[in-house]
Protein backbone atom coordinates (compact mmCIF):
# COMPACT_ATOMS: atom_id res chain seq x y z
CA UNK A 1 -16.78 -9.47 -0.77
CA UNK A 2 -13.40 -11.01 -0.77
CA UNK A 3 -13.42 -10.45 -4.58
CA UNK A 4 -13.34 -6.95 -4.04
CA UNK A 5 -9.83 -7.56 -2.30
CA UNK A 6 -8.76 -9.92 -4.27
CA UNK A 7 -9.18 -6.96 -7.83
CA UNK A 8 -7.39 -4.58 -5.43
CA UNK A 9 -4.69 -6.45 -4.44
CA UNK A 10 -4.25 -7.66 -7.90
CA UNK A 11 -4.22 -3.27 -9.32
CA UNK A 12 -1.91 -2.59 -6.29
CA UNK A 13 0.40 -5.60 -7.30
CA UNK A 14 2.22 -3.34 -10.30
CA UNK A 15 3.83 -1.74 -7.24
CA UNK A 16 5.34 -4.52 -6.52
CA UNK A 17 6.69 -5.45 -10.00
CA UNK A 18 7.33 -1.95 -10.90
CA UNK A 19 9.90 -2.63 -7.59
CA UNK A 20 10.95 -5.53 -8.45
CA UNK A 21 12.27 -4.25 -12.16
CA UNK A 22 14.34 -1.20 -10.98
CA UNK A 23 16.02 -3.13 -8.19
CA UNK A 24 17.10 -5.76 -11.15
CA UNK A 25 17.53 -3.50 -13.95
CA UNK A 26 19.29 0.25 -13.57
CA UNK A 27 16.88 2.29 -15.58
CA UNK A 28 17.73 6.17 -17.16
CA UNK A 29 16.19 8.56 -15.01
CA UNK A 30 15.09 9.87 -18.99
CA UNK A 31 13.20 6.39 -19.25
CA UNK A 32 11.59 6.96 -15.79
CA UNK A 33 10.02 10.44 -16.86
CA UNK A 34 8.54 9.37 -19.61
CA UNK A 35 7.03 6.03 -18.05
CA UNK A 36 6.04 8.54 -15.41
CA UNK A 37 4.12 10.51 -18.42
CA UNK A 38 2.53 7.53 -19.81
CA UNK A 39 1.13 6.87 -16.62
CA UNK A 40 -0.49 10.08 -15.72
CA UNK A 41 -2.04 10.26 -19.16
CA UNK A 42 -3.54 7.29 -18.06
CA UNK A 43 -4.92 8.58 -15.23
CA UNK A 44 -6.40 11.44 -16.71
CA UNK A 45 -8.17 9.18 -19.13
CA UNK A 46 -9.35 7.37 -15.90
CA UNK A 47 -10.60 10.56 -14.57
CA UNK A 48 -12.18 11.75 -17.53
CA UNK A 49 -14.10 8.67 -18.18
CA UNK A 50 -14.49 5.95 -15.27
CA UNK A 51 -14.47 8.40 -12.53
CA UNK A 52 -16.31 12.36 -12.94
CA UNK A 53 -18.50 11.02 -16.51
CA UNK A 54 -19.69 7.72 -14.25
CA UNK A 55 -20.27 10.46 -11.23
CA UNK A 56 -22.35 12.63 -13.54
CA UNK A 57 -24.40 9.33 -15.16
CA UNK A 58 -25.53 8.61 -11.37
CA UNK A 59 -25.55 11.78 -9.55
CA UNK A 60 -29.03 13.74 -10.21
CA UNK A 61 -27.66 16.76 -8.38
CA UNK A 62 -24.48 18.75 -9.65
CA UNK A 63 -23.42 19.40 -6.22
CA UNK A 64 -22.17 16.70 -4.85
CA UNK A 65 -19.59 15.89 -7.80
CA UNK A 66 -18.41 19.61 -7.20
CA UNK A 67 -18.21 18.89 -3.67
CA UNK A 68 -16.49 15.86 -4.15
CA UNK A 69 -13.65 17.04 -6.72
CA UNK A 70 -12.84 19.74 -3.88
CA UNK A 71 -12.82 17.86 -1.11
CA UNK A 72 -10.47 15.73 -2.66
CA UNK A 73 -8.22 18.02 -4.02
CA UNK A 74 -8.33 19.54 -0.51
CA UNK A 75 -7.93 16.13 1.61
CA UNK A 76 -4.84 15.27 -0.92
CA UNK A 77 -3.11 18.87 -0.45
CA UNK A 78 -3.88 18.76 3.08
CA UNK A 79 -1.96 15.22 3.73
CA UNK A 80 0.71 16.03 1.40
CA UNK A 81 1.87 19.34 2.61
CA UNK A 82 2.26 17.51 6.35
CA UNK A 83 3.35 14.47 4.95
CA UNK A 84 5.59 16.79 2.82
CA UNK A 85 7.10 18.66 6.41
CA UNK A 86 7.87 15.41 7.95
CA UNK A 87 10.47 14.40 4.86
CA UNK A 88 7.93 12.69 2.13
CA UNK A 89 8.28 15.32 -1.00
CA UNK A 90 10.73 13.59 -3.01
CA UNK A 91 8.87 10.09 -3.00
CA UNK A 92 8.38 10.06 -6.59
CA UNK A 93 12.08 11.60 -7.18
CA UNK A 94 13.87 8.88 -8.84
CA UNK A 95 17.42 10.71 -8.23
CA UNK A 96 17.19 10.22 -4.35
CA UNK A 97 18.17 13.68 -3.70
CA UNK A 98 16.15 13.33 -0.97
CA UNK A 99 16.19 10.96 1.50
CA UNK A 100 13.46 11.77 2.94
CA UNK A 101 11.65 10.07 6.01
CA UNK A 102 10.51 6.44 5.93
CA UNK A 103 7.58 6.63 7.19
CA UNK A 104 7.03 9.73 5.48
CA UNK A 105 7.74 8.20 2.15
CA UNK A 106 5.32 5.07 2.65
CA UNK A 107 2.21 7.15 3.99
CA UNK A 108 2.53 9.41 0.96
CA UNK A 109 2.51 6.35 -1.21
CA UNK A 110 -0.61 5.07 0.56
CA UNK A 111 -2.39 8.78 0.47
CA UNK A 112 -1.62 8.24 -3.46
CA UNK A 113 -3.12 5.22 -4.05
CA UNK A 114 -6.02 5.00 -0.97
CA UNK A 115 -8.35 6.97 -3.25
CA UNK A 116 -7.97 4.47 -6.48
CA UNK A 117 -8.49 1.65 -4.23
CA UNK A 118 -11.47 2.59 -2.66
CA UNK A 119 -13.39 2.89 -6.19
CA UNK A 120 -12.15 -0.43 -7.10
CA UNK A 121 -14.64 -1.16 -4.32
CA UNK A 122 -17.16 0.96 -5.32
CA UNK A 123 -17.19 -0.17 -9.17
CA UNK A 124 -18.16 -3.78 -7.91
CA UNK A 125 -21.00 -2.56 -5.57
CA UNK A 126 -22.31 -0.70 -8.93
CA UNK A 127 -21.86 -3.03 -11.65
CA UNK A 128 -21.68 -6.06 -9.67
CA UNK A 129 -18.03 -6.78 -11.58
CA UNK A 130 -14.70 -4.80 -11.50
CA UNK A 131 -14.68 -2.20 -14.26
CA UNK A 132 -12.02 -3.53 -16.43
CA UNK A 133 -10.86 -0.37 -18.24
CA UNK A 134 -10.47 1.66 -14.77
CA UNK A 135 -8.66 -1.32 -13.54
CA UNK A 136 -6.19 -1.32 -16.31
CA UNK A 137 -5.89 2.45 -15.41
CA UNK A 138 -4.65 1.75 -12.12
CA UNK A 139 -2.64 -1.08 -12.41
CA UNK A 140 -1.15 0.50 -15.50
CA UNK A 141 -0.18 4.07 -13.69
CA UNK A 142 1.25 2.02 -10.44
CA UNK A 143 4.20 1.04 -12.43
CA UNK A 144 5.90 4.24 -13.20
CA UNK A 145 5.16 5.44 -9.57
CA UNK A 146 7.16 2.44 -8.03
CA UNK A 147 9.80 2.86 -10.65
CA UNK A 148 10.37 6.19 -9.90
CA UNK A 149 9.98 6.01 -6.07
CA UNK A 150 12.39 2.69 -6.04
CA UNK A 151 15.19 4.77 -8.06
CA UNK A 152 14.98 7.05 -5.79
CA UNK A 153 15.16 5.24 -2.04
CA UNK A 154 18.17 2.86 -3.47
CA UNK A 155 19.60 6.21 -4.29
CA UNK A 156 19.17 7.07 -0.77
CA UNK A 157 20.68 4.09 0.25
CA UNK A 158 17.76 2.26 1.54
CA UNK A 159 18.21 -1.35 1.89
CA UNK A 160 16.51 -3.61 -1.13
CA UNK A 161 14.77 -5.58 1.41
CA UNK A 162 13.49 -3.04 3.08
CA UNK A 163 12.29 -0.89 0.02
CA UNK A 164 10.75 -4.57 -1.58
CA UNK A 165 8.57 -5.19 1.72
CA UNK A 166 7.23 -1.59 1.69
CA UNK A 167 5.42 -2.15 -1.18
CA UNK A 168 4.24 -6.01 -0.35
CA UNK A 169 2.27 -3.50 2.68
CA UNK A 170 1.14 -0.86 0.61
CA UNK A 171 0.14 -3.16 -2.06
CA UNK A 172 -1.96 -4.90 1.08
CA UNK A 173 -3.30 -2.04 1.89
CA UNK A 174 -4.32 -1.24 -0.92
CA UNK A 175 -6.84 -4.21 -0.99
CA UNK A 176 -8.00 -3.27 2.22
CA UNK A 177 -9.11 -0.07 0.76
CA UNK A 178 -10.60 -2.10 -2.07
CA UNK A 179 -12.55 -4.40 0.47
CA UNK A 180 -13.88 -1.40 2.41
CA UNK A 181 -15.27 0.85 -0.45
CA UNK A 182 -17.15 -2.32 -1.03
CA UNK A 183 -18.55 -2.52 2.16
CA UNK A 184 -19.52 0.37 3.08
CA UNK A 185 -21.68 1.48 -0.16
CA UNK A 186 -23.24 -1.33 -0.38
CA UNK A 187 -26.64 0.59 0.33
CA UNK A 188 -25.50 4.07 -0.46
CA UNK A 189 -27.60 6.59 -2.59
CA UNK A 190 -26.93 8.23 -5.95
CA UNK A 191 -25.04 11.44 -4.63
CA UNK A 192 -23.32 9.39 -2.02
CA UNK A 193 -21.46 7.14 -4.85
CA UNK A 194 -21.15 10.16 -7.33
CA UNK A 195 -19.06 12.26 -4.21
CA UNK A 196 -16.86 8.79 -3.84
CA UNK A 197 -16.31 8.48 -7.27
CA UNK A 198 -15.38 13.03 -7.65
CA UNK A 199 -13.64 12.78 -3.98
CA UNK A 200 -11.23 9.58 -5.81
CA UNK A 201 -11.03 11.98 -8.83
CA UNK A 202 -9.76 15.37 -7.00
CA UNK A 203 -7.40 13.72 -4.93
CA UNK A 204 -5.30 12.00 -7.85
CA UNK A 205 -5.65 15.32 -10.09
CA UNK A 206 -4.13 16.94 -7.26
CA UNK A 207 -1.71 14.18 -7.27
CA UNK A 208 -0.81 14.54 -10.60
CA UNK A 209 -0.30 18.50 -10.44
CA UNK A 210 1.51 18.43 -7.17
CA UNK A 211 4.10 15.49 -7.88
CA UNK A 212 3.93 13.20 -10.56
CA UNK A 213 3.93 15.56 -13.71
CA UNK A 214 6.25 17.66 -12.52
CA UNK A 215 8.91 14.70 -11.65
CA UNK A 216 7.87 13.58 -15.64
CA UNK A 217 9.03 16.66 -16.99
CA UNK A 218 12.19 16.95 -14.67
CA UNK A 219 13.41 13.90 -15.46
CA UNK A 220 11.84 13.03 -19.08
CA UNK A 221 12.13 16.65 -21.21
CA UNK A 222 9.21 17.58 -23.93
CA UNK A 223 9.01 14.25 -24.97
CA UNK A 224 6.85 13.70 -21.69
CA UNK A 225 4.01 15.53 -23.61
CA UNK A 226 3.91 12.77 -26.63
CA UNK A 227 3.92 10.08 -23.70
CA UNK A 228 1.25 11.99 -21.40
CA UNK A 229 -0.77 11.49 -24.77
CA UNK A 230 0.28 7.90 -25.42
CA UNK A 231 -0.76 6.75 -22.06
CA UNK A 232 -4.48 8.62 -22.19
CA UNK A 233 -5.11 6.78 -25.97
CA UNK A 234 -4.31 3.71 -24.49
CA UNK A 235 -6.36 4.08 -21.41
CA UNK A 236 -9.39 5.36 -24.02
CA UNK A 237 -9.09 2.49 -26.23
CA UNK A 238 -9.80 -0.05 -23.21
CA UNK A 239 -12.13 1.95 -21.91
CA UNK A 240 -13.88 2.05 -25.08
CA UNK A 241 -13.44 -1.89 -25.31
CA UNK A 242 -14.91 -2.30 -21.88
């Protein structure tokens, strides 16, 4: 059970290093678009292949990965518009033209990476081991996101400390998402795990429409296209290794 925290904490922990690198090294706000691009063509390969083709190998009924792809795209767009009104839009803005509230800025990281987690759970309740390529996925698309979202609060004159302990607890919490997608489908049935697996999927396409490819392309130009590309051949090649 503890494993399943354990593979979360570890996919979450690129949040931390992806920290730890911009508050060392002062990164082009170029270089953070197209790390940004990398990383949701890695997610796209993630939801392509670990998350609605898995849904559809277990699911005997259609509906409930249709249900699930909505409600996640609706739960996501729900949370971010109000987490959006209360100053947490520009989280992934590595300018820091807006400041943006705190607590704002830290729940919309955690509505970001709650779904992800949660699967990580899920995967080891299925296969009885973490899926390795979806794994990768995550861990792989968590750097760009802290990057970007570091940049951006030192911008805005947060304190280092402050902005390097944020992510210690989201990276936590992340695990704790891990641990409980794990325990609670444990016993669940075919169409329960295939809406889990479509909710997880919605939510970060809706993600990646709403704020992470269009900060890429701000910040990164056309090249983001060759590195949206780059990141889903990677995330295919382990996949297809796993």
């Amino acid at each position: 059970m503890w494993g399943a925290f354990g593979w979360g904490l570890l996919a979450a922990s690129s949040l931390v290093i992806g920290a730890v690198v911009a508050l060392l090294v002062p990164i082009d706000r170029r270089a953070i678009g197209l790390i940004m691009g990398f990383g949701a063509g890695v997610l796209i390969s993630a939801i392509s292949f670990d998350l609605v083709e898995e849904a559809a190998e277990k699911s005997p009924d259609n509906w409930a990965l249709l249900l699930g792809i909505l409600a996640g795209c609706v739960v996501f767009f729900s949370g971010d518009w109000l987490i959006s009104r209360q100053g947490g839009a520009g989280r992934k803005d590595p300018s820091g033209a807006q400041e943006g509230s705190p607590l704002a800025i830290v729940l919309g990281t955690v509505l970001d990476g709650i779904p992800e987690s949660l699967v990580i759970g899920l995967t080891i309740v299925e296969g009885g081991a973490v899926g390795a390529a979806y794994l990768a996925a995550v861990f792989i698309s968590n750097l760009p996101e802290a990057i970007s979202s570091t940049s951006g609060l030192v911008a805005s004159g947060w304190r280092k400390s402050r902005i390097l302990w944020m992510w210690v607890a989201i990276a936590l919490v992340s695990g704790l998402s891990s641990l409980l997608g794990y325990s609670l489908f444990q016993d669940a049935s075919a169409n329960s795990v295939a809406f889990v697996l479509t909710f997880a999927a919605g939510g970060i396409l809706a993600m990646l429409a709403e704020t992470m490819m269009p900060e890429a392309y701000e910040h990164g130009g056309k090249l983001v296209g060759i590195a949206t590309t780059l990141g889903f051949v990677v995330a295919f090649a382990i996949h297809q290794l796993d």
